[in-house]
PDB file of N, CA and C in Angstrom:
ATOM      1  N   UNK A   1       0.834  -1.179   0.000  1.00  0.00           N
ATOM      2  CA  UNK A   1       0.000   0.000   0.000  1.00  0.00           C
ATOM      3  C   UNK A   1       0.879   1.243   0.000  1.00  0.00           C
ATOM      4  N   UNK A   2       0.521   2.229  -0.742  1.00  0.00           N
ATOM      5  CA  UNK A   2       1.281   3.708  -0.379  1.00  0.00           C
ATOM      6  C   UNK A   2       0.494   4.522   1.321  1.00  0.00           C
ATOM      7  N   UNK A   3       2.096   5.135   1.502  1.00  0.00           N
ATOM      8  CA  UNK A   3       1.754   5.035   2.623  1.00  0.00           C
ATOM      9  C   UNK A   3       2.186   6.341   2.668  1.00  0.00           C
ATOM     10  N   UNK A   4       2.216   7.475   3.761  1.00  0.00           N
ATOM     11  CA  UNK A   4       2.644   8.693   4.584  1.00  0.00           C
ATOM     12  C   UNK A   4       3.401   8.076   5.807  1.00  0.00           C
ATOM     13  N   UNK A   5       4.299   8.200   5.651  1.00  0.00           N
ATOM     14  CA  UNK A   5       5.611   8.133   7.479  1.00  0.00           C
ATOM     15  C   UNK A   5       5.152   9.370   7.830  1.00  0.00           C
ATOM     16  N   UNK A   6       4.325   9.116   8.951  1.00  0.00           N
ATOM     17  CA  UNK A   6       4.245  10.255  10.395  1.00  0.00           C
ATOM     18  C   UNK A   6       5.153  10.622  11.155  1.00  0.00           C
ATOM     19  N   UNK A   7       5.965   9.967  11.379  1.00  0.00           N
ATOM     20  CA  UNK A   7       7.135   9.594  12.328  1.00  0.00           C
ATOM     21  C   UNK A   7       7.804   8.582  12.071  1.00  0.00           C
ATOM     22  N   UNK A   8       9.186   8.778  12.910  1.00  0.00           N
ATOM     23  CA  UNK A   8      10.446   7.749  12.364  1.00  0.00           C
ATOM     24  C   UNK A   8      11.012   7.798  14.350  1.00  0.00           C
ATOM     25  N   UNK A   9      11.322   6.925  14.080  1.00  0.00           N
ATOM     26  CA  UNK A   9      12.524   6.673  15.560  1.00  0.00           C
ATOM     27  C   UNK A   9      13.479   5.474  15.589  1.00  0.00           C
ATOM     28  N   UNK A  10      14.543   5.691  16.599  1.00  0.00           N
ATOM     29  CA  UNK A  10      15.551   4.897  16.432  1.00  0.00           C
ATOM     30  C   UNK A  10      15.497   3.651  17.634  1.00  0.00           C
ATOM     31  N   UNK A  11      14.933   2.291  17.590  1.00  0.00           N
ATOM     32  CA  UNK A  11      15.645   1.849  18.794  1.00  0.00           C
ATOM     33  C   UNK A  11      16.226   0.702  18.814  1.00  0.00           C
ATOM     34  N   UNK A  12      16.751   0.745  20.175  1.00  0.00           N
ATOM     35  CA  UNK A  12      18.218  -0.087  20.176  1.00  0.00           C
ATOM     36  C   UNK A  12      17.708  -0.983  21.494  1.00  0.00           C
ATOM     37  N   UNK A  13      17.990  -2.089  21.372  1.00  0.00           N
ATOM     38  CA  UNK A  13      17.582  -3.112  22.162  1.00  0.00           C
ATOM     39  C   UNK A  13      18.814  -4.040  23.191  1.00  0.00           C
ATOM     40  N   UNK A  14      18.718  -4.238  24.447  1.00  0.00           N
ATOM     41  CA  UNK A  14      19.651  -5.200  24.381  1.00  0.00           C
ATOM     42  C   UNK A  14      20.900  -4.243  24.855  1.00  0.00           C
ATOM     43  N   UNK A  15      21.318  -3.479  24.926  1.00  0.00           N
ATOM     44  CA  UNK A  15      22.386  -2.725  25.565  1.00  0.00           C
ATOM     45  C   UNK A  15      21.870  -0.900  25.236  1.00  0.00           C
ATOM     46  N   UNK A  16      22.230  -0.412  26.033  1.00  0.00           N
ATOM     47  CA  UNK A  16      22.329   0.995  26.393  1.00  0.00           C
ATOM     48  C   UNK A  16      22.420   1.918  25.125  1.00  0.00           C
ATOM     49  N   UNK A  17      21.678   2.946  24.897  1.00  0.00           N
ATOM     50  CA  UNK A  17      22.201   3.979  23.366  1.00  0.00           C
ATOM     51  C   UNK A  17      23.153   4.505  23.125  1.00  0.00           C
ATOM     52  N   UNK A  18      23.599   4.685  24.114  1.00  0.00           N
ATOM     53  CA  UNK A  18      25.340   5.064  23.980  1.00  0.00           C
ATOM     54  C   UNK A  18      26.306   4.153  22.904  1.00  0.00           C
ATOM     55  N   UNK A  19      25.664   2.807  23.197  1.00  0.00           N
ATOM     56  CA  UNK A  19      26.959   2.169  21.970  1.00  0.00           C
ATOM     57  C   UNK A  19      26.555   2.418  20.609  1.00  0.00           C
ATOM     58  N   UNK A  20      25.355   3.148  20.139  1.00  0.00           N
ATOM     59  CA  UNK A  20      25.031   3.552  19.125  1.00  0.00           C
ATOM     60  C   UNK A  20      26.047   4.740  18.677  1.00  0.00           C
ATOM     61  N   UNK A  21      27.042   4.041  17.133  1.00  0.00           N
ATOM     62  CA  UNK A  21      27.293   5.366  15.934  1.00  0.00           C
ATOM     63  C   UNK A  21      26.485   6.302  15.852  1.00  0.00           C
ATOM     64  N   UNK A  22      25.711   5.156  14.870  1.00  0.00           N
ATOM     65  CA  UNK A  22      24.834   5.833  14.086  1.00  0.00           C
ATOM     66  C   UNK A  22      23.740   4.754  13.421  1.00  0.00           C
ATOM     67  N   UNK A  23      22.682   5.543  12.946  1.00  0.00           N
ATOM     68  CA  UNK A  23      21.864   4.190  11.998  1.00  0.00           C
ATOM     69  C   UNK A  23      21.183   5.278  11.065  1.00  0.00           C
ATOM     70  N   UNK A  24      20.786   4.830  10.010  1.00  0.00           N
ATOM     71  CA  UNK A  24      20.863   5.802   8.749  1.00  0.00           C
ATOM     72  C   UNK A  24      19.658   4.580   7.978  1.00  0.00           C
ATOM     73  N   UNK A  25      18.807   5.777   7.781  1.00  0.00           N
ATOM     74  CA  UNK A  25      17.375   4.563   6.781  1.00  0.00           C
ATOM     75  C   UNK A  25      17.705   5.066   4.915  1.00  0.00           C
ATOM     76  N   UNK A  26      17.594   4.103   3.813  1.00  0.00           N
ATOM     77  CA  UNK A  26      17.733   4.457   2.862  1.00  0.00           C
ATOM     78  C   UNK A  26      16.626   4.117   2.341  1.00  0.00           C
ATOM     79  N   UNK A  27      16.386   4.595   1.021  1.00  0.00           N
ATOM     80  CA  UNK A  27      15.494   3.892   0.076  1.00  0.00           C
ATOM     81  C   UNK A  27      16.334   3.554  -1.072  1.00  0.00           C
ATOM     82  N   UNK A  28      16.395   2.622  -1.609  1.00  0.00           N
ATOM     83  CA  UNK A  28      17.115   1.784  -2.589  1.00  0.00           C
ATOM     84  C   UNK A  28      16.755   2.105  -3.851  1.00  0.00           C
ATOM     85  N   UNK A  29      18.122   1.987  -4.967  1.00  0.00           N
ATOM     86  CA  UNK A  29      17.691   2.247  -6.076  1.00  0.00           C
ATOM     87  C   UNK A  29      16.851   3.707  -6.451  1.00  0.00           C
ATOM     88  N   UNK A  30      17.290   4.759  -6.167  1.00  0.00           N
ATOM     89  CA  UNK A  30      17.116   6.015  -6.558  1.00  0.00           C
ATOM     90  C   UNK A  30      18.441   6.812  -6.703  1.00  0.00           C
ATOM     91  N   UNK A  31      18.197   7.548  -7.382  1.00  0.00           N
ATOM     92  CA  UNK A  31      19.481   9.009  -7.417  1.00  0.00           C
ATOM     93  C   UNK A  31      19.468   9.811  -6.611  1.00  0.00           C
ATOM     94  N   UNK A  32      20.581   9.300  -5.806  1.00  0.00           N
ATOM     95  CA  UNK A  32      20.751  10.874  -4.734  1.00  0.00           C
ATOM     96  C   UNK A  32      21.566  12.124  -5.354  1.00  0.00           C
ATOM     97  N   UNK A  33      21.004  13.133  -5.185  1.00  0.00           N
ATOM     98  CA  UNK A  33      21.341  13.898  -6.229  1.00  0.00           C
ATOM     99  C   UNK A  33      22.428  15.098  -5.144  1.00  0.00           C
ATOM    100  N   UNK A  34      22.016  14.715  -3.828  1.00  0.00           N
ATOM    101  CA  UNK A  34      23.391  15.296  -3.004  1.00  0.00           C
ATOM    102  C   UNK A  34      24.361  14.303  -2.637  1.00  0.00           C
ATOM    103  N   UNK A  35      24.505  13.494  -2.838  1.00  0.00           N
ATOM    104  CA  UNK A  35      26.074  13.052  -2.764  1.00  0.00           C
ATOM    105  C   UNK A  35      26.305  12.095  -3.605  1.00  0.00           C
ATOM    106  N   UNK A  36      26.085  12.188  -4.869  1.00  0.00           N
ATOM    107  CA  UNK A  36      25.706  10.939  -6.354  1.00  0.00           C
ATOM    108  C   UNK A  36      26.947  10.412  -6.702  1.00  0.00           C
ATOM    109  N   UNK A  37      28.518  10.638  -5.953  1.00  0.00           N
ATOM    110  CA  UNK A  37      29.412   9.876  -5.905  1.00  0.00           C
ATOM    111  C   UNK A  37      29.354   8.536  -4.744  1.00  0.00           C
ATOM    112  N   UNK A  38      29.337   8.652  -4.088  1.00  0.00           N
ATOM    113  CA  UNK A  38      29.695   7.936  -2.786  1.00  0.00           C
ATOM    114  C   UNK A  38      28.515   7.300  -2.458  1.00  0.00           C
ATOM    115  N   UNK A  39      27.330   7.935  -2.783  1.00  0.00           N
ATOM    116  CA  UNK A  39      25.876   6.927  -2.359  1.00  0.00           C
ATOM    117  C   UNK A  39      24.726   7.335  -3.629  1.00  0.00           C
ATOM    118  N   UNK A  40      25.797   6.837  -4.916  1.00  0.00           N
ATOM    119  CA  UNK A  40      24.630   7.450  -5.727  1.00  0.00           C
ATOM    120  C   UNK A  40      23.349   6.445  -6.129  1.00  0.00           C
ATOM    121  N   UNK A  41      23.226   5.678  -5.912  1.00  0.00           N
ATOM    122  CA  UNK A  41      21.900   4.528  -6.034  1.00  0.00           C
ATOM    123  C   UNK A  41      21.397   4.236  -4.879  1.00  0.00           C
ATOM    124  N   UNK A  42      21.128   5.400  -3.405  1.00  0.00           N
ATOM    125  CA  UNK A  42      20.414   5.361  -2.484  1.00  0.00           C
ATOM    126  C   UNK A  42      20.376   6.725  -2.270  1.00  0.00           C
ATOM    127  N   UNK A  43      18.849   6.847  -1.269  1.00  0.00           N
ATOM    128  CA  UNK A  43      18.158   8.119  -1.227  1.00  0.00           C
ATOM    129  C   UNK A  43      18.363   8.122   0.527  1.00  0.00           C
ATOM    130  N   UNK A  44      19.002   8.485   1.118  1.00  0.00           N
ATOM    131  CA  UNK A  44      18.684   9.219   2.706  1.00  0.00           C
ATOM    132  C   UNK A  44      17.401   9.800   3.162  1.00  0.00           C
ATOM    133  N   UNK A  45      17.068   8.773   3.717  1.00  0.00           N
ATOM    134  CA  UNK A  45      15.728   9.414   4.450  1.00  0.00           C
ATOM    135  C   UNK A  45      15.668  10.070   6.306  1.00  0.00           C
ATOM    136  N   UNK A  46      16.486   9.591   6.629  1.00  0.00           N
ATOM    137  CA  UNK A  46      16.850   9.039   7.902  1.00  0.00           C
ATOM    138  C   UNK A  46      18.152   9.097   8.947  1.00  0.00           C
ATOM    139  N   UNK A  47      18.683   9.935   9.453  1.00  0.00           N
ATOM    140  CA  UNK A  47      20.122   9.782  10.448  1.00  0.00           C
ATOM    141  C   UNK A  47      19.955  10.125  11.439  1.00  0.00           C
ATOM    142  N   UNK A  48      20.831   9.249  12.377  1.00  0.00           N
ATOM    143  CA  UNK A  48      20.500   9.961  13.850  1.00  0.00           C
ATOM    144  C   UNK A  48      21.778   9.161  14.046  1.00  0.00           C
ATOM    145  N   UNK A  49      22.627   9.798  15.325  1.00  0.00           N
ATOM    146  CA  UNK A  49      23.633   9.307  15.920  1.00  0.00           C
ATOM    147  C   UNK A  49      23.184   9.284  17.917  1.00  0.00           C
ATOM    148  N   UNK A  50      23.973   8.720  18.150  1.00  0.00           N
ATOM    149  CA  UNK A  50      24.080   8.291  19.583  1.00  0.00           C
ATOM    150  C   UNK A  50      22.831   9.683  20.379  1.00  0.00           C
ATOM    151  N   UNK A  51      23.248  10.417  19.680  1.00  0.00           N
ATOM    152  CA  UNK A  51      23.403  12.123  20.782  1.00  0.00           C
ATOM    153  C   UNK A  51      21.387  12.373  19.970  1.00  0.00           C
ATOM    154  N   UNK A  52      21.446  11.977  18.706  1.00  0.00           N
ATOM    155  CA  UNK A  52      20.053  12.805  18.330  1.00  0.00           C
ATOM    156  C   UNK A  52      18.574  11.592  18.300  1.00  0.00           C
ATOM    157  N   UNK A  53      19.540  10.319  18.573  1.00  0.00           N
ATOM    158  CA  UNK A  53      18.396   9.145  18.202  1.00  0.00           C
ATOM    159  C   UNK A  53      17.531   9.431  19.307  1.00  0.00           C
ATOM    160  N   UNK A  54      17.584  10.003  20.531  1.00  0.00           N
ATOM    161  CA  UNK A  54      16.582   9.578  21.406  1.00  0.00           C
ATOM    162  C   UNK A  54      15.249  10.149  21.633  1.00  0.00           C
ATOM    163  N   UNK A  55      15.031  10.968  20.838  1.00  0.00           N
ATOM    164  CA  UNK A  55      13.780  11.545  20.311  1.00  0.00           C
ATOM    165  C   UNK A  55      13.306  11.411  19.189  1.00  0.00           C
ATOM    166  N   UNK A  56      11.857  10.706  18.939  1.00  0.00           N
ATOM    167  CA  UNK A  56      11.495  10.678  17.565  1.00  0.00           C
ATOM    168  C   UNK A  56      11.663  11.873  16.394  1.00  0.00           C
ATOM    169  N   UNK A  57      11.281  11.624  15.453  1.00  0.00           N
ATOM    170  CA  UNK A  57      11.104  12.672  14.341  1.00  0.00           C
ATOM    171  C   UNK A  57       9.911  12.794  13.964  1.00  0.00           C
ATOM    172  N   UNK A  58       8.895  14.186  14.361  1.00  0.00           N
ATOM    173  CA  UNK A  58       7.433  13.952  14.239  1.00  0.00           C
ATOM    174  C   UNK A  58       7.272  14.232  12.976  1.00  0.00           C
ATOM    175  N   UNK A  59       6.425  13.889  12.318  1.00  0.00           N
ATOM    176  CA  UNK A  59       5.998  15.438  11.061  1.00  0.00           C
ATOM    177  C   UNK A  59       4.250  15.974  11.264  1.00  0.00           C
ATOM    178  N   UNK A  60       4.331  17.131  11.649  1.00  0.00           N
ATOM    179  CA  UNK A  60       2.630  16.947  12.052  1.00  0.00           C
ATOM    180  C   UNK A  60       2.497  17.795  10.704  1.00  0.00           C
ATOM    181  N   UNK A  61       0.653  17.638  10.700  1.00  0.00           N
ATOM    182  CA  UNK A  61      -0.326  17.934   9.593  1.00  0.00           C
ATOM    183  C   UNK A  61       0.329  18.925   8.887  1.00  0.00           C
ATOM    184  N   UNK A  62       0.292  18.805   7.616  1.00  0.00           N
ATOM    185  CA  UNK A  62       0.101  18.227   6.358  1.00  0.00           C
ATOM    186  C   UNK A  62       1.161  17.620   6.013  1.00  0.00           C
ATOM    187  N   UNK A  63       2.129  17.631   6.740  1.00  0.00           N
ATOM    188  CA  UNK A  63       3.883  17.174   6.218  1.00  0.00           C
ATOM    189  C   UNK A  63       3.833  15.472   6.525  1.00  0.00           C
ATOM    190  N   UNK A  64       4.628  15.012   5.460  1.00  0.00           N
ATOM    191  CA  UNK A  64       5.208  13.462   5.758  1.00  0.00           C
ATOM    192  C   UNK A  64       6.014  13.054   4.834  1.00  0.00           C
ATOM    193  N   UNK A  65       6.442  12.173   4.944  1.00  0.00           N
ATOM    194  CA  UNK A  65       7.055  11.222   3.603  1.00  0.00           C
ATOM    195  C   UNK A  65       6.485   9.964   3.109  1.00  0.00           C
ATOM    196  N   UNK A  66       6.262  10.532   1.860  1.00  0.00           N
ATOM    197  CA  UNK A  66       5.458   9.277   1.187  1.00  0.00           C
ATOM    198  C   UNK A  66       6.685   8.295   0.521  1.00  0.00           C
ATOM    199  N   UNK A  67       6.028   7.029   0.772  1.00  0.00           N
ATOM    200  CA  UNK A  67       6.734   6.146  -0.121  1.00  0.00           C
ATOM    201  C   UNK A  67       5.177   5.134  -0.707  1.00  0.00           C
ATOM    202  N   UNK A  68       5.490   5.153  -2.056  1.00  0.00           N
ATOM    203  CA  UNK A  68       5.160   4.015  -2.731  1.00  0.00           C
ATOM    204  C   UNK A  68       5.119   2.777  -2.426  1.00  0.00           C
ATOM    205  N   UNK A  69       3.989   2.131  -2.645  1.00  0.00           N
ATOM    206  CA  UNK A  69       4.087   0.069  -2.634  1.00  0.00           C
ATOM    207  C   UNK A  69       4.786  -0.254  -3.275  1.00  0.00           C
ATOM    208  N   UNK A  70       6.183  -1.151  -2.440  1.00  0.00           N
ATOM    209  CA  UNK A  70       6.716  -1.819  -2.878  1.00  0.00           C
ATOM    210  C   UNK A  70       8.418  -0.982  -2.825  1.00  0.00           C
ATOM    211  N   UNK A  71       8.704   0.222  -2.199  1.00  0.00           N
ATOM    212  CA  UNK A  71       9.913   1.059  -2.038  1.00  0.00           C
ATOM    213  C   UNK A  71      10.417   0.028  -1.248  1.00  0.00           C
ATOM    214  N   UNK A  72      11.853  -0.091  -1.661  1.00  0.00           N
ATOM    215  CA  UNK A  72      12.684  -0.844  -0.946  1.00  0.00           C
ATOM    216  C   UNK A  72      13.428   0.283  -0.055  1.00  0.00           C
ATOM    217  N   UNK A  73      13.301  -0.170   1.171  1.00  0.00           N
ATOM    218  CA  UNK A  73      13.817   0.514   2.332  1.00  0.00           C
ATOM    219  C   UNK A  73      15.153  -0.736   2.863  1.00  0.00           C
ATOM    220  N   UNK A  74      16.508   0.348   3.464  1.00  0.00           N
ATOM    221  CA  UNK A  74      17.546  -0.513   4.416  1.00  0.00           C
ATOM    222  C   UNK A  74      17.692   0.123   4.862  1.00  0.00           C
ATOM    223  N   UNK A  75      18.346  -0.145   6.334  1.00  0.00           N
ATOM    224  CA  UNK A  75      19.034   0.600   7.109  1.00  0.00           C
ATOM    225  C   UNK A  75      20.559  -0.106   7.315  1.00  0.00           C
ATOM    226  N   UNK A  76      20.925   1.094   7.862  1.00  0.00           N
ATOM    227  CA  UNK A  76      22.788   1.157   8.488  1.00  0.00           C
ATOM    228  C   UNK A  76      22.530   1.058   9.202  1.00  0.00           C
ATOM    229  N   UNK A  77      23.710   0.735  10.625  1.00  0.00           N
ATOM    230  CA  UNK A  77      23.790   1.124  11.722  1.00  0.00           C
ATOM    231  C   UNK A  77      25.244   0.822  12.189  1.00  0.00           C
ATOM    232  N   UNK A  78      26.025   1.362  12.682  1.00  0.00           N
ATOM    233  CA  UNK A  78      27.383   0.803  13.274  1.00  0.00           C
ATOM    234  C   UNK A  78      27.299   1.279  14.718  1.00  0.00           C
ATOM    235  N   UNK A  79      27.821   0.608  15.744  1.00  0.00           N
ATOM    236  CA  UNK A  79      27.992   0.450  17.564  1.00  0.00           C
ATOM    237  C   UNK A  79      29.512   1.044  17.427  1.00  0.00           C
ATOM    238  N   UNK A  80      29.819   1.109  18.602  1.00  0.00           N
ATOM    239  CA  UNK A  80      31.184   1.543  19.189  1.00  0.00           C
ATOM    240  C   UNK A  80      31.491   0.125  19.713  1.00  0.00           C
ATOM    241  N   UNK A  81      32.418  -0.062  19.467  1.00  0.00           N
ATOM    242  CA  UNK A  81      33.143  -1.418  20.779  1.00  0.00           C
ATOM    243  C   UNK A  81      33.106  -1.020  21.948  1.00  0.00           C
ATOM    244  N   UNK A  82      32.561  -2.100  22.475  1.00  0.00           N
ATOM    245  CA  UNK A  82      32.567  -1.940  24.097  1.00  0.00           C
ATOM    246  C   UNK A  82      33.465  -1.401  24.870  1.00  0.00           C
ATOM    247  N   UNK A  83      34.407  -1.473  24.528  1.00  0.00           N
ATOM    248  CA  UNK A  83      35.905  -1.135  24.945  1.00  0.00           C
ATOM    249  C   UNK A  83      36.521   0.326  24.218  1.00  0.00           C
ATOM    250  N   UNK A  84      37.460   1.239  24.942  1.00  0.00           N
ATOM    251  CA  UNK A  84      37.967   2.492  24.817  1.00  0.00           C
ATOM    252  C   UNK A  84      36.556   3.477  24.781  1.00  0.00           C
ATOM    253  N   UNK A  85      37.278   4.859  24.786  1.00  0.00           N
ATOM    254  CA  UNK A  85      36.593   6.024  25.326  1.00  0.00           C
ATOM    255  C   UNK A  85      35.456   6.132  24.929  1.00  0.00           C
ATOM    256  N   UNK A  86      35.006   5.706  23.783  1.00  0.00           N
ATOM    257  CA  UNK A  86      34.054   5.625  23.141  1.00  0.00           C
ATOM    258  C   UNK A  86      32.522   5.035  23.582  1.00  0.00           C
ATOM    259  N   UNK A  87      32.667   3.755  23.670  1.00  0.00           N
ATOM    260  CA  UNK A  87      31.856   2.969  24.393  1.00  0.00           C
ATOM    261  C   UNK A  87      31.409   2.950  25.569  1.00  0.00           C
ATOM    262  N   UNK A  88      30.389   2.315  25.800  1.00  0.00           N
ATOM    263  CA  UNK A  88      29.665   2.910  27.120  1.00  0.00           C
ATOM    264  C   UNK A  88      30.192   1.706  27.695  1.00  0.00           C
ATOM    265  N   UNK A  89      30.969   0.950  27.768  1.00  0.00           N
ATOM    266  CA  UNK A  89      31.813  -0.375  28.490  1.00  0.00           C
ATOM    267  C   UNK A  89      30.871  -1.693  28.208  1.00  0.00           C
ATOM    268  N   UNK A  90      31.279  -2.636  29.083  1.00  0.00           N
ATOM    269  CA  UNK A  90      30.496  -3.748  29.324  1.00  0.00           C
ATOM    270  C   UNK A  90      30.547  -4.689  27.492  1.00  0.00           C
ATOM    271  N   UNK A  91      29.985  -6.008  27.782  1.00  0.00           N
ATOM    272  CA  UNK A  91      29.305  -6.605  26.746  1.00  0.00           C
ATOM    273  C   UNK A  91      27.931  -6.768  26.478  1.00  0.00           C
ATOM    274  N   UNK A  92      27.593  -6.982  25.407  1.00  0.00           N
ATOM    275  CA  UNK A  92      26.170  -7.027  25.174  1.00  0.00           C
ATOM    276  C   UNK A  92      26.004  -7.985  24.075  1.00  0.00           C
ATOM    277  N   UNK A  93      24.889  -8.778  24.009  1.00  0.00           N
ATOM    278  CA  UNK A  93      24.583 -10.078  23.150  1.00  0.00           C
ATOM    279  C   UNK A  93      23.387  -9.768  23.134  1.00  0.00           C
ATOM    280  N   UNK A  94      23.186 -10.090  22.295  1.00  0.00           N
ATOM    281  CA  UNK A  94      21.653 -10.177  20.780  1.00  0.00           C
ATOM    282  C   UNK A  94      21.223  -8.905  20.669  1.00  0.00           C
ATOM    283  N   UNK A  95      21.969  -7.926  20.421  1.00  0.00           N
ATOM    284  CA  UNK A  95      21.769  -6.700  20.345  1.00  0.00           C
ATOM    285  C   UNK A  95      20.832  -6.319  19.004  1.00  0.00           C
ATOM    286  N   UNK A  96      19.823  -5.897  19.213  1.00  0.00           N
ATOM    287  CA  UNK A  96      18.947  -5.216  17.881  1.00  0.00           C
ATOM    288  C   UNK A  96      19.082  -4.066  17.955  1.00  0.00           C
ATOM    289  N   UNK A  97      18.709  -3.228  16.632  1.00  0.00           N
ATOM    290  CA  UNK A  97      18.383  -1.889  16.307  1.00  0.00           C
ATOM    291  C   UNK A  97      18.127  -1.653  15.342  1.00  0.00           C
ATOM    292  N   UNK A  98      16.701  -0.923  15.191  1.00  0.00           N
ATOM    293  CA  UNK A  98      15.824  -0.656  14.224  1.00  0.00           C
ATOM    294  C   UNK A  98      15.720   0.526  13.914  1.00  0.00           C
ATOM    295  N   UNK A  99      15.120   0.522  13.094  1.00  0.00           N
ATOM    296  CA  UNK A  99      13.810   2.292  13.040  1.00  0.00           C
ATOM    297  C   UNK A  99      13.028   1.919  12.644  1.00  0.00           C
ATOM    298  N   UNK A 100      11.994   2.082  13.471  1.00  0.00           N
ATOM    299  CA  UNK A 100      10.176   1.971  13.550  1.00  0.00           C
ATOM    300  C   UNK A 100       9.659   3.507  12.705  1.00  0.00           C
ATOM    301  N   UNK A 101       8.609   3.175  11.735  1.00  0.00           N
ATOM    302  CA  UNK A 101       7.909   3.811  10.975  1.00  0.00           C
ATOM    303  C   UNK A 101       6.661   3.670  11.477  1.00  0.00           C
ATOM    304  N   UNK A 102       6.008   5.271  11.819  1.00  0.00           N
ATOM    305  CA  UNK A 102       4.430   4.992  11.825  1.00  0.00           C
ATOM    306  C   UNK A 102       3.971   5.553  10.705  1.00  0.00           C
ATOM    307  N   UNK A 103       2.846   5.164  10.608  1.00  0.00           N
ATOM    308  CA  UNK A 103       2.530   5.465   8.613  1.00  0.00           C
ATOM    309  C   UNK A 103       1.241   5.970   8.608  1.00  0.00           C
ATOM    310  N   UNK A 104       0.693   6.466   8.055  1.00  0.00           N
ATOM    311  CA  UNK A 104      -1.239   5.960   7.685  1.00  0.00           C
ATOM    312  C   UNK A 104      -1.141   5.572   5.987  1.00  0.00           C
ATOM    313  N   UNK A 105      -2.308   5.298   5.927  1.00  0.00           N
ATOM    314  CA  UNK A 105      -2.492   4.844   4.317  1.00  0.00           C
ATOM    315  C   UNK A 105      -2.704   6.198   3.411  1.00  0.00           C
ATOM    316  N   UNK A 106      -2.140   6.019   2.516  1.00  0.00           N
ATOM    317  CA  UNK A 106      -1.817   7.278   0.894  1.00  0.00           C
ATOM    318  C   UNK A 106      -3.270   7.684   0.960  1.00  0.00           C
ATOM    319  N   UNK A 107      -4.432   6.661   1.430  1.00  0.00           N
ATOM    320  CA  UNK A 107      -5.946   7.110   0.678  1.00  0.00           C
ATOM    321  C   UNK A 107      -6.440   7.906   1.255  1.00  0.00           C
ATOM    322  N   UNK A 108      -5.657   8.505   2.982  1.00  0.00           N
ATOM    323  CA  UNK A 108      -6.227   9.943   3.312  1.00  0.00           C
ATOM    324  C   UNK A 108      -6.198  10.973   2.993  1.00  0.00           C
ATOM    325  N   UNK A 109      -6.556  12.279   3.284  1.00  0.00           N
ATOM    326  CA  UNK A 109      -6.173  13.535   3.057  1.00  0.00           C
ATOM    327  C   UNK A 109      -5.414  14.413   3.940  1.00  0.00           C
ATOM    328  N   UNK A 110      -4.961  13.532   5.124  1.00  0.00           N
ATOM    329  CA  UNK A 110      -4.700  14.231   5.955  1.00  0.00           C
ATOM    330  C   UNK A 110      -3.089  14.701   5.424  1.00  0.00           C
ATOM    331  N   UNK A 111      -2.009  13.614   4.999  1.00  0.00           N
ATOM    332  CA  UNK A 111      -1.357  14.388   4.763  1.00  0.00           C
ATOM    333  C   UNK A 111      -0.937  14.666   3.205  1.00  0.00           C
ATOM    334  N   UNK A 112      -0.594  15.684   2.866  1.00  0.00           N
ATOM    335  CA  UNK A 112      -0.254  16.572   1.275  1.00  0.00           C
ATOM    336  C   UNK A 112       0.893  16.932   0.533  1.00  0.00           C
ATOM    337  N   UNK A 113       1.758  17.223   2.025  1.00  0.00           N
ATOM    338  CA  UNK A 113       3.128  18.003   1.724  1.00  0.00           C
ATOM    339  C   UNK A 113       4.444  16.902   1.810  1.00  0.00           C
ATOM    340  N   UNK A 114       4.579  16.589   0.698  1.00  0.00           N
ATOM    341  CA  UNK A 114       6.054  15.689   1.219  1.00  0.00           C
ATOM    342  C   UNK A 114       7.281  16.289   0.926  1.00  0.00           C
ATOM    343  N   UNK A 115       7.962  15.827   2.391  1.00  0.00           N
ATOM    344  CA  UNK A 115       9.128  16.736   2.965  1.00  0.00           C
ATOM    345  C   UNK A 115      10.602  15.724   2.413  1.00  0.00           C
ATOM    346  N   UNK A 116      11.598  16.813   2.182  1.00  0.00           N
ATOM    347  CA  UNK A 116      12.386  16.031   1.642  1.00  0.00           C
ATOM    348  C   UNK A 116      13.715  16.342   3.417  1.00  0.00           C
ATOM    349  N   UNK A 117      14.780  15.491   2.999  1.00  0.00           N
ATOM    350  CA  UNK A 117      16.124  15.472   4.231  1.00  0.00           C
ATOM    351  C   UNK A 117      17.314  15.419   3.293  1.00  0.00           C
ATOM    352  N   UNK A 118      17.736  16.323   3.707  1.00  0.00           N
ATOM    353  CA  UNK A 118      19.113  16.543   3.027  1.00  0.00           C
ATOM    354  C   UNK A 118      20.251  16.463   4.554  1.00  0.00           C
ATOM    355  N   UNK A 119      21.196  15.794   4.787  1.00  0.00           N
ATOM    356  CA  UNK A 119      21.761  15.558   5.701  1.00  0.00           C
ATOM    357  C   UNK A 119      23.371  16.149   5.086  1.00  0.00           C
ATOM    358  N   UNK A 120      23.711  17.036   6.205  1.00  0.00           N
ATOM    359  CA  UNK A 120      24.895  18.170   5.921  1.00  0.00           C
ATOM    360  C   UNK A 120      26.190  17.433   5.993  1.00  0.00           C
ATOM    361  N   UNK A 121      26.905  17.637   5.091  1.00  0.00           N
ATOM    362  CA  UNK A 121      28.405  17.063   5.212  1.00  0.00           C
ATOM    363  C   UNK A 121      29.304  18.010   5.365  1.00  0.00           C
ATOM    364  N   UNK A 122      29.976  18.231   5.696  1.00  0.00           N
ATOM    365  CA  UNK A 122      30.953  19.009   6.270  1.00  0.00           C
ATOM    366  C   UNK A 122      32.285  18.477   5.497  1.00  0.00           C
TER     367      UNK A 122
END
């Protein structure tokens, strides 16, 4: 079904957010037309690192992101090693981490405006 993303969030299961890089949602097979060397057959929808994951990303009325039936979505994600300054210490086993999408269905009106993310490189 086509759908509207209301919201996006990051979570991490199984050990603490701190060992979270980063996790980064794509959509597959498109032209990114800001960085079309290095990730040019994926579209950035999505980044958050350790410091910004812990609050969702709302979009209220009329704003969202639509995707089409059948958009192939992946995500990234890389941890810190448990070990050095970085890491929040300790070990951790069966560690998950996602990003949860809430959606409604394309056939409302509620939302109109689709928002695009351009993520800054320095």
């Amino acid at each position: 079904m086509d759908m509207w993303v209301t919201s996006i969030r990051s979570v991490i299961m199984n050990a603490p957010p701190d060992i979270l890089h980063h996790v980064l949602l794509y959509e597959l097979g498109v032209e990114n037309t800001v960085c079309s060397t290095t990730f040019k057959s994926v579209r950035e929808w999505y980044a958050a690192s350790m410091n910004t994951m812990r609050d969702p990303v709302v979009f209220s009325e009329p704003y969202g992101i639509f995707f089409k039936k059948g958009t192939q979505l992946a995500i990234e994600a890389m941890a810190h090693t448990a070990e050095g300054h970085y890491g929040p210490g300790g070990i951790y086993t069966n560690v998950e981490i996602a990003v949860e999408l809430d959606y409604i269905t394309a056939n409302t009106r509620a939302r109109t405006q689709p928002v695009d993310f351009y993520r800054l490189r320095l």
